[in-house]
N, C-alpha and C. Protein backbone atom coordinates (compact mmCIF):
# COMPACT_ATOMS: atom_id res chain seq x y z
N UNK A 1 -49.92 36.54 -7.67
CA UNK A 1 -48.60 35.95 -7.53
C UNK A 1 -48.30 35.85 -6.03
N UNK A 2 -47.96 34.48 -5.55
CA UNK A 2 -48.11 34.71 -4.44
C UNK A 2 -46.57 33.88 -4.00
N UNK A 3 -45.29 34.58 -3.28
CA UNK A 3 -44.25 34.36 -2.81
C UNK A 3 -44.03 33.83 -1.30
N UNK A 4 -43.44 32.73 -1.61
CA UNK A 4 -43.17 31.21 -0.74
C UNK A 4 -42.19 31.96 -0.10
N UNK A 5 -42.16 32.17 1.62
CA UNK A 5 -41.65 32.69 2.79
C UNK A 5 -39.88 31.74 2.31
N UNK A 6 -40.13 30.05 2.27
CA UNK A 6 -39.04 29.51 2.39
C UNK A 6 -38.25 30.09 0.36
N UNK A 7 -38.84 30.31 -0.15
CA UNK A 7 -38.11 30.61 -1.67
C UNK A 7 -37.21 32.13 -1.20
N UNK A 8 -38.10 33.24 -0.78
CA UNK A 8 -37.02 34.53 -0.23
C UNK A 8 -36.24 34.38 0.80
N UNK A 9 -36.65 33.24 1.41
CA UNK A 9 -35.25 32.71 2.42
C UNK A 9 -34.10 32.11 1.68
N UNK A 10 -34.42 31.17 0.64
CA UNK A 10 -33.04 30.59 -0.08
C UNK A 10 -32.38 31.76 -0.88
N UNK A 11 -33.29 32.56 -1.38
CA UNK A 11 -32.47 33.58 -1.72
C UNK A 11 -31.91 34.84 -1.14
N UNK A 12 -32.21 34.97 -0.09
CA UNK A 12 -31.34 35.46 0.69
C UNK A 12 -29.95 34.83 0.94
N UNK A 13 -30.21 33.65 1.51
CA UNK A 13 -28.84 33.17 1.28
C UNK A 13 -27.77 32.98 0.40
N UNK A 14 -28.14 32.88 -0.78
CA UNK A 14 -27.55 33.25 -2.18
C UNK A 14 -27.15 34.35 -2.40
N UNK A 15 -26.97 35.48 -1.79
CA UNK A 15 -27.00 36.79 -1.53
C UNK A 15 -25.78 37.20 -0.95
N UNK A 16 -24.90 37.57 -1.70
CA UNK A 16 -23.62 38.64 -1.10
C UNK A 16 -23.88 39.04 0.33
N UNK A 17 -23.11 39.29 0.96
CA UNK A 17 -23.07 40.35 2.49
C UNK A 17 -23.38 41.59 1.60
N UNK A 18 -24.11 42.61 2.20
CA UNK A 18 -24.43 43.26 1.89
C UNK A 18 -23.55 44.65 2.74
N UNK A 19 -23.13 45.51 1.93
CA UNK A 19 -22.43 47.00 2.47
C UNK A 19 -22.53 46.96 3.91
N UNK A 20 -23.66 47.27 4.42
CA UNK A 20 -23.79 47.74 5.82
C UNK A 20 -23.63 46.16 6.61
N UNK A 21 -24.45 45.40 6.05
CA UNK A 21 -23.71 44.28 7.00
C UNK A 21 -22.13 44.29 7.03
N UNK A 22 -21.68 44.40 6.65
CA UNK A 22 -20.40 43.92 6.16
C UNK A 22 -19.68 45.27 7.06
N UNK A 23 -20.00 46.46 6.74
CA UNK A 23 -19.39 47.18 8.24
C UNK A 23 -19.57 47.32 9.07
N UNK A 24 -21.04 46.43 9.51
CA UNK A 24 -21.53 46.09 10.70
C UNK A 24 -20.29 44.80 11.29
N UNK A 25 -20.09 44.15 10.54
CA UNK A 25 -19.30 43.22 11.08
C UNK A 25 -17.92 43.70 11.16
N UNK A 26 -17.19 44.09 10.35
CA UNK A 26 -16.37 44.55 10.62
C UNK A 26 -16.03 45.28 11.97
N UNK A 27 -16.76 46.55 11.90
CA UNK A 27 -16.84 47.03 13.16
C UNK A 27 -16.85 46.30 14.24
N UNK A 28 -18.18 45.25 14.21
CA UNK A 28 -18.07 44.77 15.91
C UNK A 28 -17.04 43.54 16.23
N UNK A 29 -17.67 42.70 15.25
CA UNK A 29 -16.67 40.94 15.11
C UNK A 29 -15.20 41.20 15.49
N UNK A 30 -14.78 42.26 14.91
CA UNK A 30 -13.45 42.53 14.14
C UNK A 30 -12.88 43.76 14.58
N UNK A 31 -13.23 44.87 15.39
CA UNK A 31 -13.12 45.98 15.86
C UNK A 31 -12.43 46.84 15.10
N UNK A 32 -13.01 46.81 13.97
CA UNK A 32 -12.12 48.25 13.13
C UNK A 32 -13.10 49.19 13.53
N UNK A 33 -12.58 50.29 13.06
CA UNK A 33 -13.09 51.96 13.23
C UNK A 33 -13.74 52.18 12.09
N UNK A 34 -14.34 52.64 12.37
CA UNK A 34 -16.07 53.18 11.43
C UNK A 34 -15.03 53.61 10.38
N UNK A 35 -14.28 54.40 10.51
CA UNK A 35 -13.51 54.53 9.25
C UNK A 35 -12.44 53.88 8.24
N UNK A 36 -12.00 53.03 9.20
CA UNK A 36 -11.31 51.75 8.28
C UNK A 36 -12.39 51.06 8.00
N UNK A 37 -13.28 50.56 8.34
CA UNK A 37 -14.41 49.74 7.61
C UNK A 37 -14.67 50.27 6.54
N UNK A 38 -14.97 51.59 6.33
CA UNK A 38 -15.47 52.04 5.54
C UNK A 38 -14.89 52.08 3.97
N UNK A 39 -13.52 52.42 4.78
CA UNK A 39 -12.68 52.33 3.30
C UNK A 39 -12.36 50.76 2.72
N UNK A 40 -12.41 49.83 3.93
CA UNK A 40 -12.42 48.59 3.44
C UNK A 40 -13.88 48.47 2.42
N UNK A 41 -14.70 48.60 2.41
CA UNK A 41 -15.87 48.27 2.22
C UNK A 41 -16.61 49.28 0.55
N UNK A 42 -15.14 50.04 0.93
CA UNK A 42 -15.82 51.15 -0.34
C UNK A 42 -16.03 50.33 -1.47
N UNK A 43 -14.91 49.37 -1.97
CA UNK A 43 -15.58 48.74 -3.24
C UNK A 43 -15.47 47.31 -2.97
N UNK A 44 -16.43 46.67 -3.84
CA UNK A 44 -16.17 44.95 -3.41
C UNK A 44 -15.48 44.36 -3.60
N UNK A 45 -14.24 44.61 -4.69
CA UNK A 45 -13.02 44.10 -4.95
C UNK A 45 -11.88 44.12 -3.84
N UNK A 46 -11.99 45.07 -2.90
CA UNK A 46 -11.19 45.59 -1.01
C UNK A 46 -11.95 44.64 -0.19
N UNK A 47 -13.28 44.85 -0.24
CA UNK A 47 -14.16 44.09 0.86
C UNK A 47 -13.22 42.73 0.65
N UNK A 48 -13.55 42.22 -0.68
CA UNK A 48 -13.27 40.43 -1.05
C UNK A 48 -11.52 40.05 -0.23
N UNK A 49 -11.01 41.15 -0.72
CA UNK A 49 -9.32 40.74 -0.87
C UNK A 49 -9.19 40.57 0.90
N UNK A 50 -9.80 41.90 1.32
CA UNK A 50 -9.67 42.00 3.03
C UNK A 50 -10.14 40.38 4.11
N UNK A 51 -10.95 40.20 2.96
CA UNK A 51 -11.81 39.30 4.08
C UNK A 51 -11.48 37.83 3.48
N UNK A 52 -10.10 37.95 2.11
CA UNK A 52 -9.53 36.85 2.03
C UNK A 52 -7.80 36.76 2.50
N UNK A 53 -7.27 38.23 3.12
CA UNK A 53 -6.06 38.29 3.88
C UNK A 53 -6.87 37.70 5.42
N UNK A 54 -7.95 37.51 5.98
CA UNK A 54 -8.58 37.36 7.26
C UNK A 54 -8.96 35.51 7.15
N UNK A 55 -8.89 35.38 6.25
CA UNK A 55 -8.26 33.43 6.07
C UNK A 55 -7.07 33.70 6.36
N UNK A 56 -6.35 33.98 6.82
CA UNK A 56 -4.75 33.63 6.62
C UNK A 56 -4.06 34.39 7.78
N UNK A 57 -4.89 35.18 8.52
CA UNK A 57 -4.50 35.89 9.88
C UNK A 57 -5.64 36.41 10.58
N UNK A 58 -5.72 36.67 11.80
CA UNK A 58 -6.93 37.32 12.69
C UNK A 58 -6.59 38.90 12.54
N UNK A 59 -5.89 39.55 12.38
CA UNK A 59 -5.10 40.60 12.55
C UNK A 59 -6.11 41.50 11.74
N UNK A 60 -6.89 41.68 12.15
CA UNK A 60 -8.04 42.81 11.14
C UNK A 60 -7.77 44.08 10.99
N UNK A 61 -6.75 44.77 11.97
CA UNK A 61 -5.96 46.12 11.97
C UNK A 61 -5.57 46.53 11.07
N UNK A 62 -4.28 45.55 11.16
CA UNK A 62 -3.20 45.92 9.99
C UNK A 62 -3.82 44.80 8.78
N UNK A 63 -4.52 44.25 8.54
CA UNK A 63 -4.94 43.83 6.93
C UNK A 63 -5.72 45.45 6.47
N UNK A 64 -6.57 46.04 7.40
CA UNK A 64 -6.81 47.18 7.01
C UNK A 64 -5.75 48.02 7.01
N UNK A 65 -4.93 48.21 7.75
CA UNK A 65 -3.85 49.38 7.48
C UNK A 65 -3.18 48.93 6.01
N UNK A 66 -2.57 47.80 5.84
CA UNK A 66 -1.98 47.19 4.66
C UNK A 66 -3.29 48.11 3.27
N UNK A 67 -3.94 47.63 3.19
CA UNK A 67 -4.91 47.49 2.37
C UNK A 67 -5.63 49.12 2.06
N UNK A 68 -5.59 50.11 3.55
CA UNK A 68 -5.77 51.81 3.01
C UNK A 68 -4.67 52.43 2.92
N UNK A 69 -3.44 51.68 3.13
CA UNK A 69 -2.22 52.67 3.01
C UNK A 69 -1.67 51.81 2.17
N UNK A 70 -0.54 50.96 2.05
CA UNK A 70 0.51 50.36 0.79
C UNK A 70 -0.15 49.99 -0.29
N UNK A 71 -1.08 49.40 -0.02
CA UNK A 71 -1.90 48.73 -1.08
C UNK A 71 -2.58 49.89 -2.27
N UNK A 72 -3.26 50.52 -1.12
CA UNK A 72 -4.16 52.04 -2.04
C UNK A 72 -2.90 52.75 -2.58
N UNK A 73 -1.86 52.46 -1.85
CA UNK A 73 -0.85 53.62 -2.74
C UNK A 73 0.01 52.97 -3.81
N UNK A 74 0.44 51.63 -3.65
CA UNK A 74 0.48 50.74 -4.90
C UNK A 74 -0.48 51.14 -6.06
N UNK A 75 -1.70 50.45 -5.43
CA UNK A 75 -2.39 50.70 -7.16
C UNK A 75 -2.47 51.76 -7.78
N UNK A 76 -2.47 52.84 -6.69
CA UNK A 76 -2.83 54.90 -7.35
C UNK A 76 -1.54 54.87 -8.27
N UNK A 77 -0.30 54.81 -7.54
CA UNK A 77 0.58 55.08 -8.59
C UNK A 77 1.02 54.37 -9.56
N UNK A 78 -0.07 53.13 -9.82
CA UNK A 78 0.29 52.08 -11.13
C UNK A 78 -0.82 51.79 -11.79
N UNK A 79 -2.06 52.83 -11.43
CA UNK A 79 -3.29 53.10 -12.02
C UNK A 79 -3.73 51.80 -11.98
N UNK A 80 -3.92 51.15 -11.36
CA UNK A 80 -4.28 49.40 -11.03
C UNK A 80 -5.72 49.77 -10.37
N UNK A 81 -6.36 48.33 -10.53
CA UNK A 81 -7.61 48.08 -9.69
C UNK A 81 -7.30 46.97 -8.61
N UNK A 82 -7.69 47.12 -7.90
CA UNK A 82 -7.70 46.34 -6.54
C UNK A 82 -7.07 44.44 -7.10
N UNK A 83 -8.13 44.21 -8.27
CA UNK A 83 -8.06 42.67 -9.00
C UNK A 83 -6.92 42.64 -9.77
N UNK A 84 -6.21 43.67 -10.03
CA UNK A 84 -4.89 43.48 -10.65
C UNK A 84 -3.28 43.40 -9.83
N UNK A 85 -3.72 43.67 -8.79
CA UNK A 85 -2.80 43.87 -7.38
C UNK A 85 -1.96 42.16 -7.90
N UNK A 86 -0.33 42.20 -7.93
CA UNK A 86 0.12 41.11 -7.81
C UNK A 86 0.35 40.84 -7.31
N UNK A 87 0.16 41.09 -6.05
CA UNK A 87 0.38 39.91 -4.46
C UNK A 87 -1.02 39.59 -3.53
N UNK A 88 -0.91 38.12 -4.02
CA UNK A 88 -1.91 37.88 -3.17
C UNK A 88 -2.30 38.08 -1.95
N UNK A 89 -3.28 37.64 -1.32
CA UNK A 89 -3.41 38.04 -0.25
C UNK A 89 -2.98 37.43 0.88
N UNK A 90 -2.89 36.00 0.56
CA UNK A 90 -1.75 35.44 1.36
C UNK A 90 -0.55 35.89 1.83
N UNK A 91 0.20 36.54 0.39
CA UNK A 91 1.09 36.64 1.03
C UNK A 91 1.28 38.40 1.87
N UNK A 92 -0.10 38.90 1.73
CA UNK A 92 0.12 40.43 2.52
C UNK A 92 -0.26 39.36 4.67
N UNK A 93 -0.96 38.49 4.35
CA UNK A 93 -0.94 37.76 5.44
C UNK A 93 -0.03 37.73 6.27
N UNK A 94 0.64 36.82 5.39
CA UNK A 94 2.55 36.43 5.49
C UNK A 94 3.16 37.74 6.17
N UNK A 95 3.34 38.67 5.58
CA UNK A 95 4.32 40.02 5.82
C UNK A 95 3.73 40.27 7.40
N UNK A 96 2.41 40.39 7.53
CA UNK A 96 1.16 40.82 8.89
C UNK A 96 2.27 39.87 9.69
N UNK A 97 1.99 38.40 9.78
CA UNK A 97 2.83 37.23 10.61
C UNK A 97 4.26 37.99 11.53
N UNK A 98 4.89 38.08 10.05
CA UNK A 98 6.02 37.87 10.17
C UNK A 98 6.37 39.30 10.75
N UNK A 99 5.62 40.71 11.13
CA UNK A 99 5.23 42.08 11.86
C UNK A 99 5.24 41.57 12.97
N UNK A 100 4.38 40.93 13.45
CA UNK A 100 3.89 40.41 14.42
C UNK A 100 4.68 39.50 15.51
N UNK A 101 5.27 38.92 14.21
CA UNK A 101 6.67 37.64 15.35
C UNK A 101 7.44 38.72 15.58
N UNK A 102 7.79 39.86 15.05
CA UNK A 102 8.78 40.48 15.38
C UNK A 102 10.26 40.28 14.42
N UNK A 103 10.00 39.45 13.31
CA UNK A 103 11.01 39.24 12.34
C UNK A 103 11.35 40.15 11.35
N UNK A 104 10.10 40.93 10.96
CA UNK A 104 10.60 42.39 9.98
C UNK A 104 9.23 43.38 10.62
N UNK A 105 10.65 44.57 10.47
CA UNK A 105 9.99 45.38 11.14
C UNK A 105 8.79 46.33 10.27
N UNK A 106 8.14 47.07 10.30
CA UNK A 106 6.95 47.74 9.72
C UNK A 106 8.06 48.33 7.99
N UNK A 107 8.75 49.21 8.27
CA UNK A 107 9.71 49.45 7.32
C UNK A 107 10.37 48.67 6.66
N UNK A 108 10.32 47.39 7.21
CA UNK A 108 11.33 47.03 5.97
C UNK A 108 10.22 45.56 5.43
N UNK A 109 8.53 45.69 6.04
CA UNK A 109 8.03 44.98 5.13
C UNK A 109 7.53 45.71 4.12
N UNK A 110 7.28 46.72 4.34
CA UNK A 110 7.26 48.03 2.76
C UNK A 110 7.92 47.50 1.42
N UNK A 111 9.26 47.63 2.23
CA UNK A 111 10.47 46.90 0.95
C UNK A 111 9.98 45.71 0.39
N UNK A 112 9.97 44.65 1.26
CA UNK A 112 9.45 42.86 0.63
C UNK A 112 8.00 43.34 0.21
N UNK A 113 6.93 44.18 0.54
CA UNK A 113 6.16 44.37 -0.66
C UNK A 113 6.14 45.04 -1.59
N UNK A 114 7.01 45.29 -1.83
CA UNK A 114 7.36 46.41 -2.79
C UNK A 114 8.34 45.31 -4.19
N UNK A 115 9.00 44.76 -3.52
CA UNK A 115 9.92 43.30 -3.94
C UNK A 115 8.85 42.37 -4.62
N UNK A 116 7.76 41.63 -3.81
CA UNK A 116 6.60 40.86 -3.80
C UNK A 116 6.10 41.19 -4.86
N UNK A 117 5.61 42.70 -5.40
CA UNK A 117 5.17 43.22 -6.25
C UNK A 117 5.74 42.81 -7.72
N UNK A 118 6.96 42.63 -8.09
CA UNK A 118 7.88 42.59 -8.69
C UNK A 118 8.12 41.25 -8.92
N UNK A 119 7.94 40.65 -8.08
CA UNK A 119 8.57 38.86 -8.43
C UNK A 119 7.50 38.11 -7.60
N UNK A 120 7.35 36.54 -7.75
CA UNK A 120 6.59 35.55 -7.61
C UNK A 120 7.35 34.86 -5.60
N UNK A 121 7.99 35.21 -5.44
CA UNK A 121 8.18 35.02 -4.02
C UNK A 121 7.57 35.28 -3.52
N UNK A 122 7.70 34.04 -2.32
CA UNK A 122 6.72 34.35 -0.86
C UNK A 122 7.67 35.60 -0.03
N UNK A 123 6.97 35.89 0.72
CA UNK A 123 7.89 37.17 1.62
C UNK A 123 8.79 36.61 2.15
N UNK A 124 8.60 35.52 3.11
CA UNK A 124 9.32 35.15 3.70
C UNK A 124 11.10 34.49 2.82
N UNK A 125 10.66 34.26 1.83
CA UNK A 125 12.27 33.83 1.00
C UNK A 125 12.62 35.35 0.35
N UNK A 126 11.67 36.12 0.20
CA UNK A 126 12.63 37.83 -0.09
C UNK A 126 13.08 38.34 1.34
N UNK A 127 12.83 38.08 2.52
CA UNK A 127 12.94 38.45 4.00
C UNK A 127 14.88 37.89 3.68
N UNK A 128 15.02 36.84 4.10
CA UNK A 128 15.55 35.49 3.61
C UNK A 128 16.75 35.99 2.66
N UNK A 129 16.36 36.49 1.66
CA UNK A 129 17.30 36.21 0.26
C UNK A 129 17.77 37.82 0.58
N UNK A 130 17.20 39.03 0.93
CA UNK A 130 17.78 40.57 1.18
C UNK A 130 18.53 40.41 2.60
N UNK A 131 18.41 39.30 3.02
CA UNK A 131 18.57 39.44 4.48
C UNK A 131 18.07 40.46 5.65
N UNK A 132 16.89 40.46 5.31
CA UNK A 132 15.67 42.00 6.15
C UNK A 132 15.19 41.69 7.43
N UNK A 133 15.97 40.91 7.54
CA UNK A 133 15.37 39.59 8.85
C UNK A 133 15.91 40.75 10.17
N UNK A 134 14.86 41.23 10.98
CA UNK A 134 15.16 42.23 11.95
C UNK A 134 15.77 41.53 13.40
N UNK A 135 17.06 42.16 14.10
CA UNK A 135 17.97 41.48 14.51
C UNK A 135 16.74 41.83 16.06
N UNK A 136 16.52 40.99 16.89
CA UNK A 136 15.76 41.27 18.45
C UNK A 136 16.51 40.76 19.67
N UNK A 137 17.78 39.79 19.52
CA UNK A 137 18.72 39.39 20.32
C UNK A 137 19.37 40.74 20.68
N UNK A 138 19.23 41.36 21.87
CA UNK A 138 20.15 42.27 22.62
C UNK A 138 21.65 42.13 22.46
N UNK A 139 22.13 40.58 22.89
CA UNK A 139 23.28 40.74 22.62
C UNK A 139 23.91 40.96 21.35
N UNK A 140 23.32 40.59 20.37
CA UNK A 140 23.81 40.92 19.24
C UNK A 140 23.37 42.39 18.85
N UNK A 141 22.71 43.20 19.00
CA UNK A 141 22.65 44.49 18.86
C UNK A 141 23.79 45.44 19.62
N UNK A 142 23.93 45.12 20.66
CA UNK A 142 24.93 45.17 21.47
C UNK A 142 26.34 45.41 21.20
N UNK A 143 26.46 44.32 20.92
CA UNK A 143 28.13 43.98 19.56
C UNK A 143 27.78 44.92 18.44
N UNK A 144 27.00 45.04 17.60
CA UNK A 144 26.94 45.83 16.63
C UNK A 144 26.93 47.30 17.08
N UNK A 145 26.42 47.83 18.55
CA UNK A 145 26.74 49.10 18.70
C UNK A 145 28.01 49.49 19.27
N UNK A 146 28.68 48.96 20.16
CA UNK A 146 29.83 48.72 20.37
C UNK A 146 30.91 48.73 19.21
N UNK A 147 30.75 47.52 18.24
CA UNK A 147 31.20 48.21 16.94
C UNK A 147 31.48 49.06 15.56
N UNK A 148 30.40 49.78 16.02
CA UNK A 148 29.89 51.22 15.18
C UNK A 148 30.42 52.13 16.18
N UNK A 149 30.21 52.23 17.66
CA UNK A 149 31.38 53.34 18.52
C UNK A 149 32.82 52.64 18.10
N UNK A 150 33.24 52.22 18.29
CA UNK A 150 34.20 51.80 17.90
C UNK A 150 35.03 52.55 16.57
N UNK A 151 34.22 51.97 15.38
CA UNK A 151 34.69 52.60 14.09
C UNK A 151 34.50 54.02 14.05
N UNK A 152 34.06 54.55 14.86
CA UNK A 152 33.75 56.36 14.83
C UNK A 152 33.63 56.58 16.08
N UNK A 153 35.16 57.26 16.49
CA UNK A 153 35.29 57.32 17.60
C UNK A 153 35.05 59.33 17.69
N UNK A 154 35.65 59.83 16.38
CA UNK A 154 35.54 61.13 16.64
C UNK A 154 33.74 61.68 16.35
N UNK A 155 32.94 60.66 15.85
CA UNK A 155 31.31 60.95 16.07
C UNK A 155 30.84 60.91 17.77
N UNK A 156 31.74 59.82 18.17
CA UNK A 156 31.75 59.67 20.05
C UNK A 156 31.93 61.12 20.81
N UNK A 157 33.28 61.81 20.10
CA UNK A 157 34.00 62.60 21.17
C UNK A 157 32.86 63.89 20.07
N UNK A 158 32.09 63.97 19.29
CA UNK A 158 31.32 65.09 19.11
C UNK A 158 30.37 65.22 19.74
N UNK A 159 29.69 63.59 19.71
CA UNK A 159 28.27 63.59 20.45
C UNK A 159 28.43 63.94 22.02
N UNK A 160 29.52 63.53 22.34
CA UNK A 160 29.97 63.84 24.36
C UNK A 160 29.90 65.13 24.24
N UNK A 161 30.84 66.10 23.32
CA UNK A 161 30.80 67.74 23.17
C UNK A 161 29.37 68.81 23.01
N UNK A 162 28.31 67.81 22.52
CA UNK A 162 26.89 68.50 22.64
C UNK A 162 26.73 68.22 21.36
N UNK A 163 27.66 67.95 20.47
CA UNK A 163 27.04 68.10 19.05
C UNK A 163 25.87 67.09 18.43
N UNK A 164 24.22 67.49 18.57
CA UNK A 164 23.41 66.00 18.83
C UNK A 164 23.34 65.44 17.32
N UNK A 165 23.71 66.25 16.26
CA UNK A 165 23.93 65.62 14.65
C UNK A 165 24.85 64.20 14.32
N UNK A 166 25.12 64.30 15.72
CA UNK A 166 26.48 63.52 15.27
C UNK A 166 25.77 61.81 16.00
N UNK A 167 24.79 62.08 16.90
CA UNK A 167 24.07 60.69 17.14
C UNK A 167 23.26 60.27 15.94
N UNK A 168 22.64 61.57 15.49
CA UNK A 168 22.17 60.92 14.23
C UNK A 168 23.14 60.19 13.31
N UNK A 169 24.19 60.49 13.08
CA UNK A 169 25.25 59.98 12.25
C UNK A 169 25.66 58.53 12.80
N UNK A 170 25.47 58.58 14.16
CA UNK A 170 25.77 57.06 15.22
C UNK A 170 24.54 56.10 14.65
N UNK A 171 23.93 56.33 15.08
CA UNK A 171 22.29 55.64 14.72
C UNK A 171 22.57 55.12 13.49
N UNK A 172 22.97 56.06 12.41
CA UNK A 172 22.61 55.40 10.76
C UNK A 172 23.37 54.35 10.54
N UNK A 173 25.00 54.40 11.60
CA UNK A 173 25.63 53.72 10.83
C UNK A 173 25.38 52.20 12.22
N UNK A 174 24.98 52.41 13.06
CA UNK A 174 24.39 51.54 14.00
C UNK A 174 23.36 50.34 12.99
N UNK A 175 22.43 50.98 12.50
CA UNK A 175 21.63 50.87 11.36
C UNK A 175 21.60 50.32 10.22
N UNK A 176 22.46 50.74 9.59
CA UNK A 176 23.17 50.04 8.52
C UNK A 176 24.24 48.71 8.73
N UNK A 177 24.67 48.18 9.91
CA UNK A 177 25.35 47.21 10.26
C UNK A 177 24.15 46.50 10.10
């Protein structure tokens, strides 16, 4: 039996990336850490999803952070497999973007995937429709702290007295405006 050099070449190509390639690339192409690769790579259903949120953003970090932290903790506590996950990967893309512009902050894209999970919206119209849209205009932060001293003036005259519980109490409601 004698095997044609060009026949184990076509089938090679027919051929999945293989484990170690695949955290070979990761690693270098893409500069994750031997250990986010790894966990990307643990099963092929993570590998696939990862390297189809990487159509839709360069951001190879956080598709891995997304993907060993919210994601792994989504499915653990809904006994899910990676292929049952209801948000595509687009739209974990989307959320990455919209981190990135600076429109929602790390915390409150938790929430819109957590939302995402739950309903057929893109992030960006749950961003939109909760109003999660993170405020980055100074002056308008500004006005809103000004008017949180304002409404709590005796949290003012505690925090001047040393009492530092009482900035925490400033902050939340800073926060909550």
């Amino acid at each position: 039996f004698v095997v044609e050099k060009d026949w184990v070449e076509e089938i090679k190509k027919q051929m999945p990336e293989l484990p170690d390639a695949r955290k070979e690339r990761l690693m270098g192409k893409l500069g994750l850490s031997e250990y986010d690769a790894e966990g990307v790579i643990a099963r092929i259903a993570t590998a696939n999803y990862f390297d189809e949120i990487l159509k839709h953003t360069d951001d190879a970090k956080s598709a891995a952070n997304w993907i060993l932290g919210d994601i792994a903790a989504y499915l653990n506590n809904n006994n899910l497999e990676m292929q049952d996950l209801p948000v595509d990967a687009k739209n974990v893309a989307e959320m990455i973007g919209l981190i990135n512009k600076g429109v929602l902050s790390s915390k409150l894209a938790k929430a819109v995937f957590e939302e995402r999970t739950k309903s057929n919206k893109a992030p960006a119209d749950i961003v939109k429709e909760k109003g999660l849209e993170q405020i980055s205009d100074s002056s308008a932060i500004e006005g809103i702290v000004d008017k949180s001293l304002a409404a709590n003036p005796k949290s003012v005259e505690d925090y001047k007295a040393g009492k530092d519980k009482a900035l925490g109490f400033l902050v939340g409601q800073i926060m909550r405006e």
